[in-house]
N, C-alpha and C. Protein backbone atom coordinates (compact mmCIF):
# COMPACT_ATOMS: atom_id res chain seq x y z
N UNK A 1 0.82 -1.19 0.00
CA UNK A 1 0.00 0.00 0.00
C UNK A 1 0.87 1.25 0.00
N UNK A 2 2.10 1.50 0.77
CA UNK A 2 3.31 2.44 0.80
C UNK A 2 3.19 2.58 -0.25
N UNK A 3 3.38 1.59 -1.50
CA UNK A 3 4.36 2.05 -2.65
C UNK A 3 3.05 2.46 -3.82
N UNK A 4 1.66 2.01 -3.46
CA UNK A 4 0.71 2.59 -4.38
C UNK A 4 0.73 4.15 -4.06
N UNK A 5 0.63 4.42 -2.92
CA UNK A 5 0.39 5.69 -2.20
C UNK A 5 1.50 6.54 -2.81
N UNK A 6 2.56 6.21 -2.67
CA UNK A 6 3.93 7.11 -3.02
C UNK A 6 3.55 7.17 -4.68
N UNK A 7 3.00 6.01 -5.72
CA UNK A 7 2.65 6.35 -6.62
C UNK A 7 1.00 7.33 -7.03
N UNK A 8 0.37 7.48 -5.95
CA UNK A 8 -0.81 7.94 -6.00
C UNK A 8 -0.38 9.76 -5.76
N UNK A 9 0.40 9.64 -5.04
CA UNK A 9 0.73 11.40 -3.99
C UNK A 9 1.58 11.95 -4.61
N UNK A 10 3.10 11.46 -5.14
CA UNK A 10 3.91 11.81 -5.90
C UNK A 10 3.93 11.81 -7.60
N UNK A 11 3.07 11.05 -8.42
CA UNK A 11 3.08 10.55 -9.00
C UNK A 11 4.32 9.79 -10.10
N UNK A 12 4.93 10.80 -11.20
CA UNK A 12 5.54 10.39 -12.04
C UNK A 12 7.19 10.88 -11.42
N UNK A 13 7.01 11.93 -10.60
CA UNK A 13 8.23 12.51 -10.06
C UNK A 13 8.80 11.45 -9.07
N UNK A 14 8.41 10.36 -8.49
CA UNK A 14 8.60 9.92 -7.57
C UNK A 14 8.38 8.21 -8.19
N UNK A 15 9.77 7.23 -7.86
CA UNK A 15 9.40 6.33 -7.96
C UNK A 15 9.96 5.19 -6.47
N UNK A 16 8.88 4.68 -6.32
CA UNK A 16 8.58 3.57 -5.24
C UNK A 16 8.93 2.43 -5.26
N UNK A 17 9.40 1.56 -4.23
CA UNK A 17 9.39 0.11 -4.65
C UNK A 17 9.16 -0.59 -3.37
N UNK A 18 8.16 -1.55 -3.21
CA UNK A 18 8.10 -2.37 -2.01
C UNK A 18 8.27 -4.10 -2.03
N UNK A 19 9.10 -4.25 -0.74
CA UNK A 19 9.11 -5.97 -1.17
C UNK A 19 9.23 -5.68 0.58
N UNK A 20 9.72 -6.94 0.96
CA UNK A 20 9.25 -7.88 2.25
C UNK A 20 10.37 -9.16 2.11
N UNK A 21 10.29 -9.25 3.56
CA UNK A 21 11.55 -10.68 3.89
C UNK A 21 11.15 -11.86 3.25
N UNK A 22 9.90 -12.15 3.52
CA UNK A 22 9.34 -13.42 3.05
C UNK A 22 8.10 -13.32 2.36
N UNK A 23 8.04 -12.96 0.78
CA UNK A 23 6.88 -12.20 0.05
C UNK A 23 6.21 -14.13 -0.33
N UNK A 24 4.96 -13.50 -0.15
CA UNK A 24 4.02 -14.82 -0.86
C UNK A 24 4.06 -14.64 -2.67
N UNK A 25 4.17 -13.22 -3.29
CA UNK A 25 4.11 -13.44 -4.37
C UNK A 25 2.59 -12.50 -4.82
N UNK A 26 1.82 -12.14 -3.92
CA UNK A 26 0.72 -12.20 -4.00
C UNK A 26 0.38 -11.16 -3.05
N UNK A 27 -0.61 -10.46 -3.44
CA UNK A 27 -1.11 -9.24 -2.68
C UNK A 27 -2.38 -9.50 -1.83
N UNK A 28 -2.47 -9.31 -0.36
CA UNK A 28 -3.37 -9.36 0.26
C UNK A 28 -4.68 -9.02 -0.06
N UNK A 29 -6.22 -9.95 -0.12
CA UNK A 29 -6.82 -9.23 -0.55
C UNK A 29 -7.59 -8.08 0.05
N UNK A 30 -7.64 -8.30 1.28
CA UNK A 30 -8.18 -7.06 2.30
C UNK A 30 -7.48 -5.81 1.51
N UNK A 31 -5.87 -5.86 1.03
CA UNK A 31 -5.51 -4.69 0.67
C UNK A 31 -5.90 -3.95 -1.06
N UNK A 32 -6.07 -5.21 -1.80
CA UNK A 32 -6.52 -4.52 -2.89
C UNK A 32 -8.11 -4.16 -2.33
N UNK A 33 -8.83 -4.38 -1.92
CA UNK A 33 -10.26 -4.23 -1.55
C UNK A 33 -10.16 -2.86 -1.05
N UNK A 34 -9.23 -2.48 0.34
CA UNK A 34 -9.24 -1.03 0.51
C UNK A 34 -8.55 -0.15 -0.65
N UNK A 35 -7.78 -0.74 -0.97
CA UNK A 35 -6.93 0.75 -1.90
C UNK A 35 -7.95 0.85 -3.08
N UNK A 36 -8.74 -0.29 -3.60
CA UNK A 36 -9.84 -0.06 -4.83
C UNK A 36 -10.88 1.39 -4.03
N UNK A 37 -11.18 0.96 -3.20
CA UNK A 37 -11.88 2.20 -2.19
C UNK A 37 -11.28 3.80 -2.68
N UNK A 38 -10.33 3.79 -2.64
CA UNK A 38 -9.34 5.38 -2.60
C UNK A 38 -9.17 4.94 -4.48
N UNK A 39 -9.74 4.03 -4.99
CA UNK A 39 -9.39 4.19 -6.37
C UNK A 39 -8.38 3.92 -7.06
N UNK A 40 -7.56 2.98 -6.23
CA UNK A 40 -6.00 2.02 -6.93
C UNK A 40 -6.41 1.25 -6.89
N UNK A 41 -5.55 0.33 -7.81
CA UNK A 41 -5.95 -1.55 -8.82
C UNK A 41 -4.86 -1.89 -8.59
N UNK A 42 -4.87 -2.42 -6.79
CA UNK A 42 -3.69 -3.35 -6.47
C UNK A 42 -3.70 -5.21 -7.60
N UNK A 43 -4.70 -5.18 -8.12
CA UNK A 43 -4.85 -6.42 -8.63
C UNK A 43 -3.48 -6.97 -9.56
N UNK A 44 -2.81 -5.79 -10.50
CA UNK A 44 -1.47 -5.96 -11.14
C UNK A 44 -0.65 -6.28 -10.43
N UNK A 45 -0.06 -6.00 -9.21
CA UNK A 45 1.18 -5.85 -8.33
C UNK A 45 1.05 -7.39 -7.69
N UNK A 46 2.30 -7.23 -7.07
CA UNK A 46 2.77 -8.73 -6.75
C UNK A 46 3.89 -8.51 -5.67
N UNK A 47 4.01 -9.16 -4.56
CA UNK A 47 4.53 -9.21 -3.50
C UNK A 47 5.96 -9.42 -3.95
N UNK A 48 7.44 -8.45 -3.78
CA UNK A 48 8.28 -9.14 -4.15
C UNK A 48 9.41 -8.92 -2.83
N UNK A 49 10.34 -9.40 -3.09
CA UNK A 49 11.48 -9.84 -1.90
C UNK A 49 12.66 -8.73 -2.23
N UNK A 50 13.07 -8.58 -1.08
CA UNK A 50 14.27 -7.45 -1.04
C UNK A 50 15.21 -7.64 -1.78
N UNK A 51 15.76 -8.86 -2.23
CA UNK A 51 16.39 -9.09 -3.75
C UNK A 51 16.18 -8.62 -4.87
N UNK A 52 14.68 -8.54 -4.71
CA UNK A 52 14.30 -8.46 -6.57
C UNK A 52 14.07 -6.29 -6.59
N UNK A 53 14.02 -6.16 -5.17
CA UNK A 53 14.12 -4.07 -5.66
C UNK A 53 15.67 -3.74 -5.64
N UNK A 54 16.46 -4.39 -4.71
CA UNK A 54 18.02 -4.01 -4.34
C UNK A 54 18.60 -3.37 -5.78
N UNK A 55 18.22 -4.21 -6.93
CA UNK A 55 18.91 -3.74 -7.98
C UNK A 55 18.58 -1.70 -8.45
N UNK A 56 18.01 -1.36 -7.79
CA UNK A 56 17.38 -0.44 -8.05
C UNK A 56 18.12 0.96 -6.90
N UNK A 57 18.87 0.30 -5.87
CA UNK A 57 19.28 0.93 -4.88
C UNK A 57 20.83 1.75 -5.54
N UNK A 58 21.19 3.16 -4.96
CA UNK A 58 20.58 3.73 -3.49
C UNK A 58 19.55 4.47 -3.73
N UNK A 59 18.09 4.16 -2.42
CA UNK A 59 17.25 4.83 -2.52
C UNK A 59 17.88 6.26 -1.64
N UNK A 60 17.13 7.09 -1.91
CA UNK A 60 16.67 8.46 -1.05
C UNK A 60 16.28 8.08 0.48
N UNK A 61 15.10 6.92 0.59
CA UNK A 61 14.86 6.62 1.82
C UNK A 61 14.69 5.13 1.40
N UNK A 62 14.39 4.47 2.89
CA UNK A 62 13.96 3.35 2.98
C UNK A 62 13.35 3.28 4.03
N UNK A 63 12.30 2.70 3.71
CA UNK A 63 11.24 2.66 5.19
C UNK A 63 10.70 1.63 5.67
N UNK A 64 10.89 0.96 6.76
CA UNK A 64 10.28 -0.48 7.15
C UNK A 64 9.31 -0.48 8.24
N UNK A 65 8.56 -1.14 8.43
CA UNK A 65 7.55 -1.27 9.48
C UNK A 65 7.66 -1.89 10.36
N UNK A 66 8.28 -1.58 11.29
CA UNK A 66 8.21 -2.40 12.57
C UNK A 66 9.17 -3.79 12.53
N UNK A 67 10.07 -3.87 11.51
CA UNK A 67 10.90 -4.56 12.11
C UNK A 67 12.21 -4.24 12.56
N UNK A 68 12.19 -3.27 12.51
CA UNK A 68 13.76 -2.83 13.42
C UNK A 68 14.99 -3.84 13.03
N UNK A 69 15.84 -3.87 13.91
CA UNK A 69 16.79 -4.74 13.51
C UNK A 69 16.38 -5.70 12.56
N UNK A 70 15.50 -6.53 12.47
CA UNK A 70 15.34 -7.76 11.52
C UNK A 70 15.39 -7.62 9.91
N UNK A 71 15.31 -6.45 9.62
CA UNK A 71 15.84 -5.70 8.67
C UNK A 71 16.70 -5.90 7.51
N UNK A 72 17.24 -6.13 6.48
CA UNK A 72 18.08 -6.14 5.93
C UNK A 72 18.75 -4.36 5.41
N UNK A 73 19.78 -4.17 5.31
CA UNK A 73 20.43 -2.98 5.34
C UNK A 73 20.34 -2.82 4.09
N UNK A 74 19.43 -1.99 3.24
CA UNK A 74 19.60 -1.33 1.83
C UNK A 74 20.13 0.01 1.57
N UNK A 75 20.95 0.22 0.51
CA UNK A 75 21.81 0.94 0.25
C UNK A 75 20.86 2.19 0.25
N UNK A 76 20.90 3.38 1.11
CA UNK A 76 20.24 4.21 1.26
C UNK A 76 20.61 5.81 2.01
N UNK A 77 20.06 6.79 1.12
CA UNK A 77 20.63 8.36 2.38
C UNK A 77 19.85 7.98 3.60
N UNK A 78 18.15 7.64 3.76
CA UNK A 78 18.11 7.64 5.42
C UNK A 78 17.19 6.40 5.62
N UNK A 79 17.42 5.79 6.38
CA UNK A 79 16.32 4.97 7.14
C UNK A 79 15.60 4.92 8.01
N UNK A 80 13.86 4.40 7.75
CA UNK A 80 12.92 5.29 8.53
C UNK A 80 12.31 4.43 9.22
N UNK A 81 11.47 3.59 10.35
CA UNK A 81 11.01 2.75 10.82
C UNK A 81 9.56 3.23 11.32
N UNK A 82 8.28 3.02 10.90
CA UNK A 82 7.08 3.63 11.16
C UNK A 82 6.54 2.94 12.32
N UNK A 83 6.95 2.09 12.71
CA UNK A 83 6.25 0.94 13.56
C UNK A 83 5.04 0.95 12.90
N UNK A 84 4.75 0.41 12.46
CA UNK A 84 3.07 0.01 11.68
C UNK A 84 2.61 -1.39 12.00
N UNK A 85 1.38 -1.72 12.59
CA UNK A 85 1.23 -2.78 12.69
C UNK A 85 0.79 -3.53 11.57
N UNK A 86 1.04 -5.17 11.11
CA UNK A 86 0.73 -5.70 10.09
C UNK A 86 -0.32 -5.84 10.06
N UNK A 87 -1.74 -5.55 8.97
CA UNK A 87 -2.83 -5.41 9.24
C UNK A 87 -3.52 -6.80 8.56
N UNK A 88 -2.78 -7.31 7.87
CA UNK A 88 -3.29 -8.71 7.82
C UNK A 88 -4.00 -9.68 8.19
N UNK A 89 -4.23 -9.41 9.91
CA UNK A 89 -5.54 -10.30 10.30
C UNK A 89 -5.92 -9.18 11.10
N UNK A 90 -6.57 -8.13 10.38
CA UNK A 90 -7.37 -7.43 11.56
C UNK A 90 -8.68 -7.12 10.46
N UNK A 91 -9.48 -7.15 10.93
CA UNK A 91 -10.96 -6.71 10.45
C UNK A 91 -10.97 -5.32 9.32
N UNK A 92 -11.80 -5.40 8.79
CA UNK A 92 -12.21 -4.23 7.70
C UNK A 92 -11.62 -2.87 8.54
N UNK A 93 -12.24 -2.59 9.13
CA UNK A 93 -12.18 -1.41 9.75
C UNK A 93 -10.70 -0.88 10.28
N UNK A 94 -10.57 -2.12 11.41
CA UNK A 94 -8.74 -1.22 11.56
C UNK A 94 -7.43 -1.71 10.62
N UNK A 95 -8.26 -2.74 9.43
CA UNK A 95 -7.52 -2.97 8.51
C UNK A 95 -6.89 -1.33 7.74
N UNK A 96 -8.44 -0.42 7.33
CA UNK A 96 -8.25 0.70 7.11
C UNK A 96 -8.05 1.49 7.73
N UNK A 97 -7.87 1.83 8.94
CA UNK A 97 -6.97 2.79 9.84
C UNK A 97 -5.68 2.56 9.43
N UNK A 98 -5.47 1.24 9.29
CA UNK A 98 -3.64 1.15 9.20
C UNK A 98 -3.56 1.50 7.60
N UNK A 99 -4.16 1.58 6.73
CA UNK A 99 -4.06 1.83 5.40
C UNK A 99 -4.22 3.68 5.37
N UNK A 100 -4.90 3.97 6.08
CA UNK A 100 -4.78 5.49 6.00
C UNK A 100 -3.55 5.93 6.99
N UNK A 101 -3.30 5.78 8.00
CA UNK A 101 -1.79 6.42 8.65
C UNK A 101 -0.58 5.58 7.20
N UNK A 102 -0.55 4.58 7.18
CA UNK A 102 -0.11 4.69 5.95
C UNK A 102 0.11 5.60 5.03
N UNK A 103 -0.79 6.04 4.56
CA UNK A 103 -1.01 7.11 3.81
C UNK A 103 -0.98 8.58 4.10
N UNK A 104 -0.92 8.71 5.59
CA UNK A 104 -0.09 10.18 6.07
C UNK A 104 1.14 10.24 6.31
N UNK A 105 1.91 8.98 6.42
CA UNK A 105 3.34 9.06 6.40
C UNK A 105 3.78 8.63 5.25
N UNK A 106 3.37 8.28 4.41
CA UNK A 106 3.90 8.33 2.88
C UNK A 106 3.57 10.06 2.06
N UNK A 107 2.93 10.65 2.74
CA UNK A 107 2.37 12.16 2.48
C UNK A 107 3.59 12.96 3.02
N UNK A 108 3.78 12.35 4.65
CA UNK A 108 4.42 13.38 4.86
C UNK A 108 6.21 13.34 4.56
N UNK A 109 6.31 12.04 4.08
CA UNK A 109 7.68 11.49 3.68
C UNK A 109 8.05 12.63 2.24
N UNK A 110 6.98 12.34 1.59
CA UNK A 110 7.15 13.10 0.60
C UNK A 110 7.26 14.32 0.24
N UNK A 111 6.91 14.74 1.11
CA UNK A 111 7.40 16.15 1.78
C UNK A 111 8.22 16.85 2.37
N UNK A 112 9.03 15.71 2.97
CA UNK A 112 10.06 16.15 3.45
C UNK A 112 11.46 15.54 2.44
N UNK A 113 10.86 15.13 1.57
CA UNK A 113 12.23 14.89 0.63
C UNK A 113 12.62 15.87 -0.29
């Protein structure tokens, strides 16, 4: 959802990339269901692994959620840690709370770059 958002707020000036330690390959559907809501078609995208963006590094930032140390170190000017909880098994509702603070710190990231 980070990296739709950074493509939704920034648009063409700004490019995004998200992957995960252990990607299924596959996008949650709770999450395409909310971002279709705000009007993105997570349905194209696909879960990928910190291998497959690295080629793309050094980013500007890098931002992880709540895993702190567990982390892998990507080549980057700053690194940011939101603590975000994984919203994966939580209900509609605070599924989308965590999809909108999401979306104020991808606002305000972008702003401060």
């Amino acid at each position: 959802m980070s990296q739709a958002f950074a493509k939704m707020i920034g648009g063409s000036a700004v490019k995004a990339f998200s992957a995960g330690s252990n990607p299924s390959g596959r996008i949650n559907q709770k999450a395409i269901v909310a971002m279709k809501e705000l009007g993105y078609d997570l349905k194209t995208h696909r879960s990928k692994s910190i291998d497959q963006v690295k080629e793309f590094a050094p980013f500007d930032a890098v931002v992880t959620m709540g895993c702190g140390d567990a982390c892998p170190l990507m080549p980057a000017k700053q690194f940011i840690d939101w603590q975000i909880p994984d919203p994966r098994d939580l209900n509609e509702n605070e599924f989308n709370k965590v999809r909108d603070l999401i979306q104020e710190k991808v606002k305000d990231l972008l702003a401060s770059l």
